[in-house]
Each structure stands twice: as C-alpha cells, then as structure tokens.
N, C-alpha and C. Protein backbone atom coordinates (compact mmCIF):
# COMPACT_ATOMS: atom_id res chain seq x y z
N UNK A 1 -9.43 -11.42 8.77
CA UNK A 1 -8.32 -11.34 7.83
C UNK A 1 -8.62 -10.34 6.71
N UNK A 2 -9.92 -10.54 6.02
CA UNK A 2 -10.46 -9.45 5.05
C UNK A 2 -10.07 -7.93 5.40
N UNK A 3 -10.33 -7.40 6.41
CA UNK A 3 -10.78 -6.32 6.74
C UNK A 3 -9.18 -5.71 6.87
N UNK A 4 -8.33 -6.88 7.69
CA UNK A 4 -6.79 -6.53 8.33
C UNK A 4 -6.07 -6.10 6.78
N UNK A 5 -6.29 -7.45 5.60
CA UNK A 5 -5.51 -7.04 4.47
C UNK A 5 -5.83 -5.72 3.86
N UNK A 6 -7.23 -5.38 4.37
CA UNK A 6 -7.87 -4.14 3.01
C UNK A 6 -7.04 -2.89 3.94
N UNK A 7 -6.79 -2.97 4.82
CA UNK A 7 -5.93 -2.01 5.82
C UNK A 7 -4.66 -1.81 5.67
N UNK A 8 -3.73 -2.84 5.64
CA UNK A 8 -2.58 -2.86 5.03
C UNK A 8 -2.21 -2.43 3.72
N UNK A 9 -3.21 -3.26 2.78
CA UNK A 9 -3.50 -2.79 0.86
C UNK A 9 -3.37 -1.17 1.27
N UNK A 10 -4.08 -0.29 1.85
CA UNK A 10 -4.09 1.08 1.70
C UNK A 10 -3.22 1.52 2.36
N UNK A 11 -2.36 1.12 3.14
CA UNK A 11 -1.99 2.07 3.79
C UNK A 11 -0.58 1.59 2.99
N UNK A 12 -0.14 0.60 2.39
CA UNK A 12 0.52 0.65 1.22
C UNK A 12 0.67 1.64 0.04
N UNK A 13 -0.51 2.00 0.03
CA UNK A 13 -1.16 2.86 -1.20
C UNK A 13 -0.21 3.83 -0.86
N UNK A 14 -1.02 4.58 0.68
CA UNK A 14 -0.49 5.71 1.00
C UNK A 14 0.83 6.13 1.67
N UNK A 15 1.87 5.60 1.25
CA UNK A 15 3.41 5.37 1.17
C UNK A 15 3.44 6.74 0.08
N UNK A 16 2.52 6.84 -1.29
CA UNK A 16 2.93 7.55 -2.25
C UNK A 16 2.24 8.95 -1.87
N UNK A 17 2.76 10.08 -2.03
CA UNK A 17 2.36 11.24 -2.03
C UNK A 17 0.98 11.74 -2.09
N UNK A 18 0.03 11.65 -1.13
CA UNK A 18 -1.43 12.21 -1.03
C UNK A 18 -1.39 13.82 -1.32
N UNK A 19 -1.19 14.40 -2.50
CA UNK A 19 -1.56 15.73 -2.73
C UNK A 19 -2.39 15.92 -3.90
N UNK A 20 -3.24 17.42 -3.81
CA UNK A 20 -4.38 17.65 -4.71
C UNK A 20 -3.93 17.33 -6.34
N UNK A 21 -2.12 17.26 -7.15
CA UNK A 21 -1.65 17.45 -7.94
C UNK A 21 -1.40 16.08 -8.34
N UNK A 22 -1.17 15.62 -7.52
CA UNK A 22 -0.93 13.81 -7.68
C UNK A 22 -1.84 12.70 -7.37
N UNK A 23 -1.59 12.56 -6.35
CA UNK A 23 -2.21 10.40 -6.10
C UNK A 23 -3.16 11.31 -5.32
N UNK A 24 -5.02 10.53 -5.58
CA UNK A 24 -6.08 11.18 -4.63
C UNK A 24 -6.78 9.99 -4.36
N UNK A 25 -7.35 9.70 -3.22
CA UNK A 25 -8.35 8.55 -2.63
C UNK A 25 -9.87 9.27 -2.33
N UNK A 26 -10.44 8.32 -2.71
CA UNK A 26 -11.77 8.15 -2.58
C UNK A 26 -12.03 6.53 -1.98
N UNK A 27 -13.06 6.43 -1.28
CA UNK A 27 -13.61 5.01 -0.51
C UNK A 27 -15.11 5.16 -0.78
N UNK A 28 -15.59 4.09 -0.95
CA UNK A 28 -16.94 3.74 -1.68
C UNK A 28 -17.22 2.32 -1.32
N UNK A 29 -18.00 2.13 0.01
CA UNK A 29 -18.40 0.53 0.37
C UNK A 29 -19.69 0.41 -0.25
N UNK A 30 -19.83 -0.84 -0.27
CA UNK A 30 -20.96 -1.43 -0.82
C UNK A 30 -21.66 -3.07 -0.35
N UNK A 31 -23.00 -3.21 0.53
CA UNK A 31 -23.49 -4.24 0.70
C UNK A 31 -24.69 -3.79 0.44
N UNK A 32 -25.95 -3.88 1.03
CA UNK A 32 -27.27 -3.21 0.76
C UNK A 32 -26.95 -2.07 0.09
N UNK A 33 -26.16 -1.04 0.46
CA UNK A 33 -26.53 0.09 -0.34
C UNK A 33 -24.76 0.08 -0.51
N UNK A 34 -24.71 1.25 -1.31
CA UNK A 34 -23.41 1.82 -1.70
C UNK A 34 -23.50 3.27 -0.91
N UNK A 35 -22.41 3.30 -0.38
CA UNK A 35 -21.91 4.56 0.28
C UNK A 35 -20.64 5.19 0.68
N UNK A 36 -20.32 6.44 0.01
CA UNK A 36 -19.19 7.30 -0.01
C UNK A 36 -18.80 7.53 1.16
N UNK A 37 -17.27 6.93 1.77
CA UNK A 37 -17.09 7.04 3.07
C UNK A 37 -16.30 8.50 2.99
N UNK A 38 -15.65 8.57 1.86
CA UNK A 38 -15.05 9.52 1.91
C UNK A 38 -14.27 10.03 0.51
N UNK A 39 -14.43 11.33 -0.28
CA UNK A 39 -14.39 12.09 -1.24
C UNK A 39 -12.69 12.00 -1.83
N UNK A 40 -12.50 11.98 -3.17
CA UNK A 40 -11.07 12.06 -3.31
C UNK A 40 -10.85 13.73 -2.93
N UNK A 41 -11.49 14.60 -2.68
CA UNK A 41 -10.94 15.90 -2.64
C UNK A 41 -10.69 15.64 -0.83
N UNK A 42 -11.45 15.17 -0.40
CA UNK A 42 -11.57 15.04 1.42
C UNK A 42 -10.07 15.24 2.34
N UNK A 43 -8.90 14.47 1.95
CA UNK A 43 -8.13 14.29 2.27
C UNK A 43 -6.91 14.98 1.37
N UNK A 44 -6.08 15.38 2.09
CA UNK A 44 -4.92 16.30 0.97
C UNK A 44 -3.17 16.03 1.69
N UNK A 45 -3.53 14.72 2.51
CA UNK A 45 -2.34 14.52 2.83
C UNK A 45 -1.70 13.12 3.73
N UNK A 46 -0.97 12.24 3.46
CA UNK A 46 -1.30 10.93 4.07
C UNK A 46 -1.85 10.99 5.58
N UNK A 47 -1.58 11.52 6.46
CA UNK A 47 -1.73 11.44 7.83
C UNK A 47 -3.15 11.35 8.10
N UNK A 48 -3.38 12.22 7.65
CA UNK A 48 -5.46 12.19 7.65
C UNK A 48 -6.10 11.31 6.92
N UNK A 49 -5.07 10.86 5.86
CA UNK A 49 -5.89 10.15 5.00
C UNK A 49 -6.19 8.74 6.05
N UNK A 50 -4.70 8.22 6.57
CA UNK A 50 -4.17 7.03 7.22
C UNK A 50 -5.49 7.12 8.32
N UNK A 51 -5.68 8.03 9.27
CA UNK A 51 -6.52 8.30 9.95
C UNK A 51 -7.83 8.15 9.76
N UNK A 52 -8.06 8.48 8.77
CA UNK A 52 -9.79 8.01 7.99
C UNK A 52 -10.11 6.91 7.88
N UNK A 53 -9.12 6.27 7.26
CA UNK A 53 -9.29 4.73 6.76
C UNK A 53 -9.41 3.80 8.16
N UNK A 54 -8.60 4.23 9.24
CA UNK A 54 -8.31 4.06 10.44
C UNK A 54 -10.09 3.67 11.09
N UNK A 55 -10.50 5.05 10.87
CA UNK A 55 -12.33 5.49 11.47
C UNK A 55 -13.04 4.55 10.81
N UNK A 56 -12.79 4.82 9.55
CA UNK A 56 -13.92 3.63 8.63
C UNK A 56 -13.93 2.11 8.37
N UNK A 57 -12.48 1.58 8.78
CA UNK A 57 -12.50 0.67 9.52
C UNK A 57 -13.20 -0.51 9.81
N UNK A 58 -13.49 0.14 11.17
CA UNK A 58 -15.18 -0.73 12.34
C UNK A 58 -15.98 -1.01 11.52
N UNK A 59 -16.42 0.38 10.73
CA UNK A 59 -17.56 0.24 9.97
C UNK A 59 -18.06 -0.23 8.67
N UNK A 60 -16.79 -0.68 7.85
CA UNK A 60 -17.17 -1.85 6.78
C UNK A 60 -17.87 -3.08 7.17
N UNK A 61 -18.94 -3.21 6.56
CA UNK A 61 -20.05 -4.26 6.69
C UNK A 61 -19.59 -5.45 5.89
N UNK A 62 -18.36 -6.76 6.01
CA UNK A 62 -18.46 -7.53 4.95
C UNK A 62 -19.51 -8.95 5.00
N UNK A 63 -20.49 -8.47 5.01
CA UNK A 63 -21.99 -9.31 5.32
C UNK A 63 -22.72 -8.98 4.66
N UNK A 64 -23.75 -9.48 4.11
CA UNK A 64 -24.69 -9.48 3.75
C UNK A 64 -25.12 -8.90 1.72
N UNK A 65 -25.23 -8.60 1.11
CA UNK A 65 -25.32 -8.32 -0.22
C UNK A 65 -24.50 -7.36 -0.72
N UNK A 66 -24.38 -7.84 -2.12
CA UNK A 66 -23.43 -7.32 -2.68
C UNK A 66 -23.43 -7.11 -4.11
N UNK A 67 -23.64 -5.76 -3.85
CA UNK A 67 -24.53 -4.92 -4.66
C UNK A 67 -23.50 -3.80 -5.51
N UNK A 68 -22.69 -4.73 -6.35
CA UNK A 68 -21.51 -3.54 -6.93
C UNK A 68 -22.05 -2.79 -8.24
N UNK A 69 -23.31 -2.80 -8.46
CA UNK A 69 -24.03 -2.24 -9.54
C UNK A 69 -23.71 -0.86 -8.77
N UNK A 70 -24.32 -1.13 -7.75
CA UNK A 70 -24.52 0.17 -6.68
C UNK A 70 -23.88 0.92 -6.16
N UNK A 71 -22.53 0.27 -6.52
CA UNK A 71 -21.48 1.21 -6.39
C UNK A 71 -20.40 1.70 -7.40
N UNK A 72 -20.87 1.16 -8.55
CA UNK A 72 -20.10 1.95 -9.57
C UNK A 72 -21.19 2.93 -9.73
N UNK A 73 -22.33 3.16 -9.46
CA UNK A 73 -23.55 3.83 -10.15
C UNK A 73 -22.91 5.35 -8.70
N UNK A 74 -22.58 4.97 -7.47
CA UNK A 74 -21.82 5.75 -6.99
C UNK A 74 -20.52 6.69 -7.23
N UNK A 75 -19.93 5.45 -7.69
CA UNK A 75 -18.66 6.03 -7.99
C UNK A 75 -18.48 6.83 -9.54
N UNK A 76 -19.28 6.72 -10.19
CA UNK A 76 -19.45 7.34 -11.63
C UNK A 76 -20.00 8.59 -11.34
N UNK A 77 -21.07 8.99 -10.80
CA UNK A 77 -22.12 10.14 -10.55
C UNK A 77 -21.55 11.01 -9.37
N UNK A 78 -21.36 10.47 -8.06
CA UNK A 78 -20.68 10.79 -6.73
C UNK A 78 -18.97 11.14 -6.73
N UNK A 79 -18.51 10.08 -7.05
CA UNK A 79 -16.85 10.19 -6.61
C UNK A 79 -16.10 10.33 -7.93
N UNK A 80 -16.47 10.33 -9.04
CA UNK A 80 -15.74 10.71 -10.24
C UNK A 80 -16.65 12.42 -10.77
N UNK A 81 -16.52 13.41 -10.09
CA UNK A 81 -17.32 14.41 -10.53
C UNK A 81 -16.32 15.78 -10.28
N UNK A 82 -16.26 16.66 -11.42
CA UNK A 82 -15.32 17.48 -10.95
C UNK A 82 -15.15 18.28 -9.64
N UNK A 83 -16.53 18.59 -8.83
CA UNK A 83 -16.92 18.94 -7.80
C UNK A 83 -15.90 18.86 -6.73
N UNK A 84 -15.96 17.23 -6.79
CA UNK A 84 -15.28 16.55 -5.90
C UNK A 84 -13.88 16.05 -6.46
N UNK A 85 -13.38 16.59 -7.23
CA UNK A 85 -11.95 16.48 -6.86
C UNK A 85 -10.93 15.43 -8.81
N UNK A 86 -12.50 15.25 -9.17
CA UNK A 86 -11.85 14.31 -10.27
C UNK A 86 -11.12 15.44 -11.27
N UNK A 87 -10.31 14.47 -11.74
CA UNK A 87 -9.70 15.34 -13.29
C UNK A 87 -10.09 14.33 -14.19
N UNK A 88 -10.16 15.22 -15.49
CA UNK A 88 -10.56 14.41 -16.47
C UNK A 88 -9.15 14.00 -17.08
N UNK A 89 -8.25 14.80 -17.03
CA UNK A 89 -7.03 14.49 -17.69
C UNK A 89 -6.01 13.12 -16.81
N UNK A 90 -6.78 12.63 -15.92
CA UNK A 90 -5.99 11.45 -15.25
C UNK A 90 -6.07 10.23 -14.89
N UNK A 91 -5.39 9.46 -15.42
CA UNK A 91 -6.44 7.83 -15.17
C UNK A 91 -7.05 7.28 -13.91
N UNK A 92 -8.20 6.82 -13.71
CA UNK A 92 -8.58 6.52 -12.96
C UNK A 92 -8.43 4.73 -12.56
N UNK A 93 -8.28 4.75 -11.45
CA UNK A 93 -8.16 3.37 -10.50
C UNK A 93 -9.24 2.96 -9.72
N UNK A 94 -10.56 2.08 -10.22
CA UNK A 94 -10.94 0.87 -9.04
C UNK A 94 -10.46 -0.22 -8.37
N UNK A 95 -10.25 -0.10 -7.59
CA UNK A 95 -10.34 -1.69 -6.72
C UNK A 95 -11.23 -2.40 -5.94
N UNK A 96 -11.58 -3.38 -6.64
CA UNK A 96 -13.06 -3.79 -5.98
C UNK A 96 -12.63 -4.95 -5.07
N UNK A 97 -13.09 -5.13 -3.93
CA UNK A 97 -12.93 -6.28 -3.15
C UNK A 97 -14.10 -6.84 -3.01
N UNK A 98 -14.48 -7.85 -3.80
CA UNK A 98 -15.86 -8.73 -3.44
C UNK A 98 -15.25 -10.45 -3.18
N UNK A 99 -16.60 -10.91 -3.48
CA UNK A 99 -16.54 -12.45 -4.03
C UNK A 99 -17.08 -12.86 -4.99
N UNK A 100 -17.49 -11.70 -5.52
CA UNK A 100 -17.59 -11.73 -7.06
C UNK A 100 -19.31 -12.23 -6.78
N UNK A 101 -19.59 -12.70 -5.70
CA UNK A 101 -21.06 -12.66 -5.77
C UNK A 101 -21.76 -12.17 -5.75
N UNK A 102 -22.45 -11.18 -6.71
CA UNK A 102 -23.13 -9.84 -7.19
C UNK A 102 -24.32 -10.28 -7.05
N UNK A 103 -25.18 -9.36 -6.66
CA UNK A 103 -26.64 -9.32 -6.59
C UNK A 103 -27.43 -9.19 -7.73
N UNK A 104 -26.52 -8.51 -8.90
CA UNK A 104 -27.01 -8.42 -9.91
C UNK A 104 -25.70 -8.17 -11.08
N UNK A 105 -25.17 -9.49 -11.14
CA UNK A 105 -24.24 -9.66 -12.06
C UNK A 105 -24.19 -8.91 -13.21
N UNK A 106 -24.84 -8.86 -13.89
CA UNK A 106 -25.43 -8.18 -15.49
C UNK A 106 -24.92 -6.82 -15.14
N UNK A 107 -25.92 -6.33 -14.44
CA UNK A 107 -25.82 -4.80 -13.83
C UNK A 107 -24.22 -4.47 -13.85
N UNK A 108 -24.14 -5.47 -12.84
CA UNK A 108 -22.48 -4.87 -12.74
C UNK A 108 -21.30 -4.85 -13.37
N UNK A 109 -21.73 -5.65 -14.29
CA UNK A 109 -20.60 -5.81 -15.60
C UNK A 109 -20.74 -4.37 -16.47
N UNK A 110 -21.86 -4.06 -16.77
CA UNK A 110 -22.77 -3.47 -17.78
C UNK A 110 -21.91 -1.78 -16.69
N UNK A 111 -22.64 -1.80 -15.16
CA UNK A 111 -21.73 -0.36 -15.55
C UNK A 111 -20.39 -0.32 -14.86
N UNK A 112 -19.93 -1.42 -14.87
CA UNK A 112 -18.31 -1.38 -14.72
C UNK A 112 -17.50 -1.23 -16.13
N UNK A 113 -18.22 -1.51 -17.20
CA UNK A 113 -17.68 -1.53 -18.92
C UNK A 113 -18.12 0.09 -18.92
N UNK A 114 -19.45 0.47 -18.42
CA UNK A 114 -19.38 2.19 -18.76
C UNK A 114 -18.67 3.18 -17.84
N UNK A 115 -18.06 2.69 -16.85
CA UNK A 115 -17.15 3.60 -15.89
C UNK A 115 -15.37 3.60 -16.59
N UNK A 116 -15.14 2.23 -17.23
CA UNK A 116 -14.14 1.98 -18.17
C UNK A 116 -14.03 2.51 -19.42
N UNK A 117 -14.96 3.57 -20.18
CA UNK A 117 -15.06 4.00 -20.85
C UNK A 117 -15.73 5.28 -20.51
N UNK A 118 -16.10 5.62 -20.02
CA UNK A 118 -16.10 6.92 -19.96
C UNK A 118 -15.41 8.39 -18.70
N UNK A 119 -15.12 7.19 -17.98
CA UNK A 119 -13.66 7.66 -17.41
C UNK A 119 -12.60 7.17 -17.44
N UNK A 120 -12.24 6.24 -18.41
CA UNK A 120 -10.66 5.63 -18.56
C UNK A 120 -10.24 5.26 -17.23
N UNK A 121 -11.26 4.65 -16.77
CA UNK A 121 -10.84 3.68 -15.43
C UNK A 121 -10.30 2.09 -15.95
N UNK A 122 -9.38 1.90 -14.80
CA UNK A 122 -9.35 0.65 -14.80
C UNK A 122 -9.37 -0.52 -13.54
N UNK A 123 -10.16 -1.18 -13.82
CA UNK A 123 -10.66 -1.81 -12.80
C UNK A 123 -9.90 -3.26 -12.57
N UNK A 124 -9.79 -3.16 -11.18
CA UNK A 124 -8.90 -4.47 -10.34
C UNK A 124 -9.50 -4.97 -9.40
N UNK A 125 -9.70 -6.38 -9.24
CA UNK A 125 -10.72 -6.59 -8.76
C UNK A 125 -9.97 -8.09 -7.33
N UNK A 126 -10.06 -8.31 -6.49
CA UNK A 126 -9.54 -8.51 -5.36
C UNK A 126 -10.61 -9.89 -4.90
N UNK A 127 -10.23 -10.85 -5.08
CA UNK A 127 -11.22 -12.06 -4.45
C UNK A 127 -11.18 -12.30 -2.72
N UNK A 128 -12.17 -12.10 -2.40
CA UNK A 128 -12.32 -12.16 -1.38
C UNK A 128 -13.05 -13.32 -0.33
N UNK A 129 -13.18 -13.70 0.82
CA UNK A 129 -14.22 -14.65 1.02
C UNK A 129 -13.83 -15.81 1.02
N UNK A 130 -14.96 -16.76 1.41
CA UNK A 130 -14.35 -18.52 1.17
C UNK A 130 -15.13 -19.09 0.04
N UNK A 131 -16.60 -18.39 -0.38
CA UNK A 131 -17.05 -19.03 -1.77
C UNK A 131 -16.80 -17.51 -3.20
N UNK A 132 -15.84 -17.82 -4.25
CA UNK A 132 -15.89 -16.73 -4.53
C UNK A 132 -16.39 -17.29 -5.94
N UNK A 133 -16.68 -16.38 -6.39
CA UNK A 133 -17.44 -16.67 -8.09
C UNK A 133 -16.41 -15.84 -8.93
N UNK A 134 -15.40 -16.42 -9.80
CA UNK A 134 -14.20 -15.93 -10.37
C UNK A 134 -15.20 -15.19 -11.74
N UNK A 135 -15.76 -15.71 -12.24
CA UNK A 135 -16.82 -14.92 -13.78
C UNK A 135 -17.35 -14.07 -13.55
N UNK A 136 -17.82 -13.71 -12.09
CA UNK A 136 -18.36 -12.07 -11.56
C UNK A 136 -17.36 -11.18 -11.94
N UNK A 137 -16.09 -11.49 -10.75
CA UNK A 137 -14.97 -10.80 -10.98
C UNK A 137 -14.13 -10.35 -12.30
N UNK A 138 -14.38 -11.65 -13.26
CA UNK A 138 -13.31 -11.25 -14.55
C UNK A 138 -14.66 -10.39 -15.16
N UNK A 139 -15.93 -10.02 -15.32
CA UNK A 139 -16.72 -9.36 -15.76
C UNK A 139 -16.41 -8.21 -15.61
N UNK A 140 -16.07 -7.62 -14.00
CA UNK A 140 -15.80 -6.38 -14.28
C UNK A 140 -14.83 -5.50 -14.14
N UNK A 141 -13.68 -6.72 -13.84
CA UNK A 141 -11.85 -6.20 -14.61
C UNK A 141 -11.82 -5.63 -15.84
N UNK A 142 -10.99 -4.76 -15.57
CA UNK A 142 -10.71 -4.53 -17.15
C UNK A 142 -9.89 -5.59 -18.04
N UNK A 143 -8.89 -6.60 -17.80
CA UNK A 143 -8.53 -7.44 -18.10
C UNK A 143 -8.35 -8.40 -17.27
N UNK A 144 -8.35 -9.53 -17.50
CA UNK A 144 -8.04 -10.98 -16.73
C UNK A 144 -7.44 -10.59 -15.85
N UNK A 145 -5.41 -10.51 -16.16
CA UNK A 145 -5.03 -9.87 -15.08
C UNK A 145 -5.38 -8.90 -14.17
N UNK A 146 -6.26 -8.73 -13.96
CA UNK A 146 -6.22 -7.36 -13.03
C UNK A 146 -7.31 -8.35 -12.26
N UNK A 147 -7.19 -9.61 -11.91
CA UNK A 147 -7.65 -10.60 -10.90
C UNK A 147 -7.27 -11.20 -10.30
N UNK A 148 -7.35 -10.81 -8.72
CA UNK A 148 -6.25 -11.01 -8.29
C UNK A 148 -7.10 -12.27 -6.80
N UNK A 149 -6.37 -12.93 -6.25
CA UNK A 149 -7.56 -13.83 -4.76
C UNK A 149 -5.94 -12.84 -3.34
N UNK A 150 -7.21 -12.45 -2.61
CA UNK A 150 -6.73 -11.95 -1.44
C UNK A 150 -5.94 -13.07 -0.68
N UNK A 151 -6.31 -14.34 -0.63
CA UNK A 151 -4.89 -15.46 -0.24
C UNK A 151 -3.75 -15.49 -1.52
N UNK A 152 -3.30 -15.18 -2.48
CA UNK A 152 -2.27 -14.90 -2.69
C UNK A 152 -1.56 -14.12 -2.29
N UNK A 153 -0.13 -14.52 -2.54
CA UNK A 153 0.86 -13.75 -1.53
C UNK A 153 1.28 -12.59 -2.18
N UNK A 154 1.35 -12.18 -3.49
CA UNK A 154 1.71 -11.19 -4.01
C UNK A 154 0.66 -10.61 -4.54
N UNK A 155 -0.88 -10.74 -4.45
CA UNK A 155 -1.87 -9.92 -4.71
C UNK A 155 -1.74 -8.37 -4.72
N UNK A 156 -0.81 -7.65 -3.52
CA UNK A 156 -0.99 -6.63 -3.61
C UNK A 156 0.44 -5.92 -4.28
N UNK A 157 1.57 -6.32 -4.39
CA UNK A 157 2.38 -5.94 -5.24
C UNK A 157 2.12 -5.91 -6.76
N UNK A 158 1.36 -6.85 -6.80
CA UNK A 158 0.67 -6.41 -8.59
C UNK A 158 0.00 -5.64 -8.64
N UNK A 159 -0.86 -5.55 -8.19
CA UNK A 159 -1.97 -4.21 -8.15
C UNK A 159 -0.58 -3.09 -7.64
N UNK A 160 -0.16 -2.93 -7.04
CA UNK A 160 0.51 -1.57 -6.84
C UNK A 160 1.92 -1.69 -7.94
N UNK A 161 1.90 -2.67 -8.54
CA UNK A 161 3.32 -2.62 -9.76
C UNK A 161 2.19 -2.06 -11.23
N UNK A 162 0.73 -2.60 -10.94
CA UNK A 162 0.13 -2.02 -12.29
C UNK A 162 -0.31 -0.51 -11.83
N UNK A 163 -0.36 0.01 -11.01
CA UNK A 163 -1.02 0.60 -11.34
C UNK A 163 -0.10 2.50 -10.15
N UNK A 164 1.29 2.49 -9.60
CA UNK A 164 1.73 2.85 -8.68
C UNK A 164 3.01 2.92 -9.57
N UNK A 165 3.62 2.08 -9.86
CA UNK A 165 4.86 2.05 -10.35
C UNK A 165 4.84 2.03 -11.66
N UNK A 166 6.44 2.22 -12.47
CA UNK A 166 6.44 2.87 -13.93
C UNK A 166 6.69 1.27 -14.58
N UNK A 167 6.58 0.64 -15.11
CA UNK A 167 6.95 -0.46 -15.46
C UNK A 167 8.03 -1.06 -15.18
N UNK A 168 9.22 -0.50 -15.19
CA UNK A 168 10.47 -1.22 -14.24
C UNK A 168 10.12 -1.49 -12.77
N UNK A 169 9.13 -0.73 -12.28
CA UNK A 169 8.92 -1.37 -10.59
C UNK A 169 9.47 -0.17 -9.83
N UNK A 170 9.88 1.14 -10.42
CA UNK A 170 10.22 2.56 -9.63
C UNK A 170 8.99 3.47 -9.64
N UNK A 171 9.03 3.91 -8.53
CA UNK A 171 7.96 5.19 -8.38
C UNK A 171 8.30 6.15 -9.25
C-alpha cells in the first residue's frame, strides 16, 4: 500500500507543468544510507519524469533504518545546489514519508530546522507504517499541520492544496 500511495501522491504532483521555469522534482530515499535517485534539473518534462518514478519504484527499500538526518544532510548539500537545478528565489518543498522512527531523532530535527531556514523550505511530513512515532514527525514539519497519516483519506489533497494550489484551491 506504502509504495502504491507514494506513486499515485506523485504522479498527482505531476498533473502540474514539469518545466525548468516552474514546478521541478528531485527524489531522495533514505534507509541505511540516503540516496539521490534523481536531480531536480534531471527531468524537464512530465513524461520522463512519470517514467523515472515508474524505474525507481522496485527500488525503494521501505525496511530497515531510518536515517532522515541523512537525508536532509543530502538534500541540503546534493539536491538544493545551484548546479543542479535549485533557485534561490523559489520556495522549496519536502515531503518526507517515514514513521517518524528516526535513527537519530535529534539529528533530524536539528537539520530539518536548518534546511527550513536556510532554504525557505517547508517541510510535510506523511505517516507511514503500522507503528508510527507522531513527535519524530511534528519535529521536523514545519508546522503541526503539515502532518499528515498516509491512511487518511484526504492526506494528499492537503499537501497538494498547501503547497500546489493558490489558496482558493485553483492552480
């Protein structure tokens, strides 16, 4: 079910215009290690994008540790870098899908508060799993709301009404 919703969640996403000027994706898994599946510059148009997500897929590991220190320490240094595609002039969007059971809680609060400040990210965070630890998760939301449990039914219309749509609910 995990894997089917995180498939649907994106390919929701990518309904909205994948170009270098507008909406850009980046993917960043994380269990033992953290690793960049794929660059926000990588993709420049839904079809390929849909297709990627498609490949990477199989290969999400949702087993074994969970290590989101390790992947904001990714996503700050790696996938937020002008190199690769970031602007500084545009807000940035995490979505984390855990169970909030961090390997190193502290850590991950600590640089999920410095990715929120020094790239004006904001972080949404997605409960996942059958044991989830809700105080991991609100640690490294940017606000309460932006906590959302993957068995709710409207989990992903909030996340795409905060953060996709203009406040009336129009693109």
């Amino acid at each position: 079910m995990f894997k089917k919703s995180i498939i649907e969640f994106v390919s929701k996403f990518t309904k909205f215009p994948v170009v270098p000027g507008r909406f850009k994706f980046g993917l960043v898994t994380f269990s033992f290690d953290a690793e960049v599946k794929f660059h926000q510059d990588t993709y420049t148009d839904n079809a390929t994008l849909l297709d990627a997500i498609d490949n990477v897929a199989s290969s999400i590991d949702c087993d074994g540790a969970s290590n989101a220190h390790a992947a904001f320490d990714v996503i700050g240094d790696v996938l937020f870098c002008e190199t690769r595609g970031e602007r500084k002039d545009v807000g940035k969007v995490i979505i984390l899908f855990s169970d909030g059971l961090f390997s190193n809680p502290v850590s991950a609060e600590i640089k999920a508060r410095t990715l929120k400040r020094d790239f004006y990210a904001s972080v949404y965070c997605v409960a996942t799993g059958q044991n989830i630890l809700h105080r991991g998760l609100l640690g490294v939301a940017s606000v309460p709301s932006h906590v959302s449990s993957i068995h709710e039914d409207d989990w992903m219309y909030r996340i795409l009404q905060g953060t996709m749509f203009d406040c009336d609910g129009t693109a």
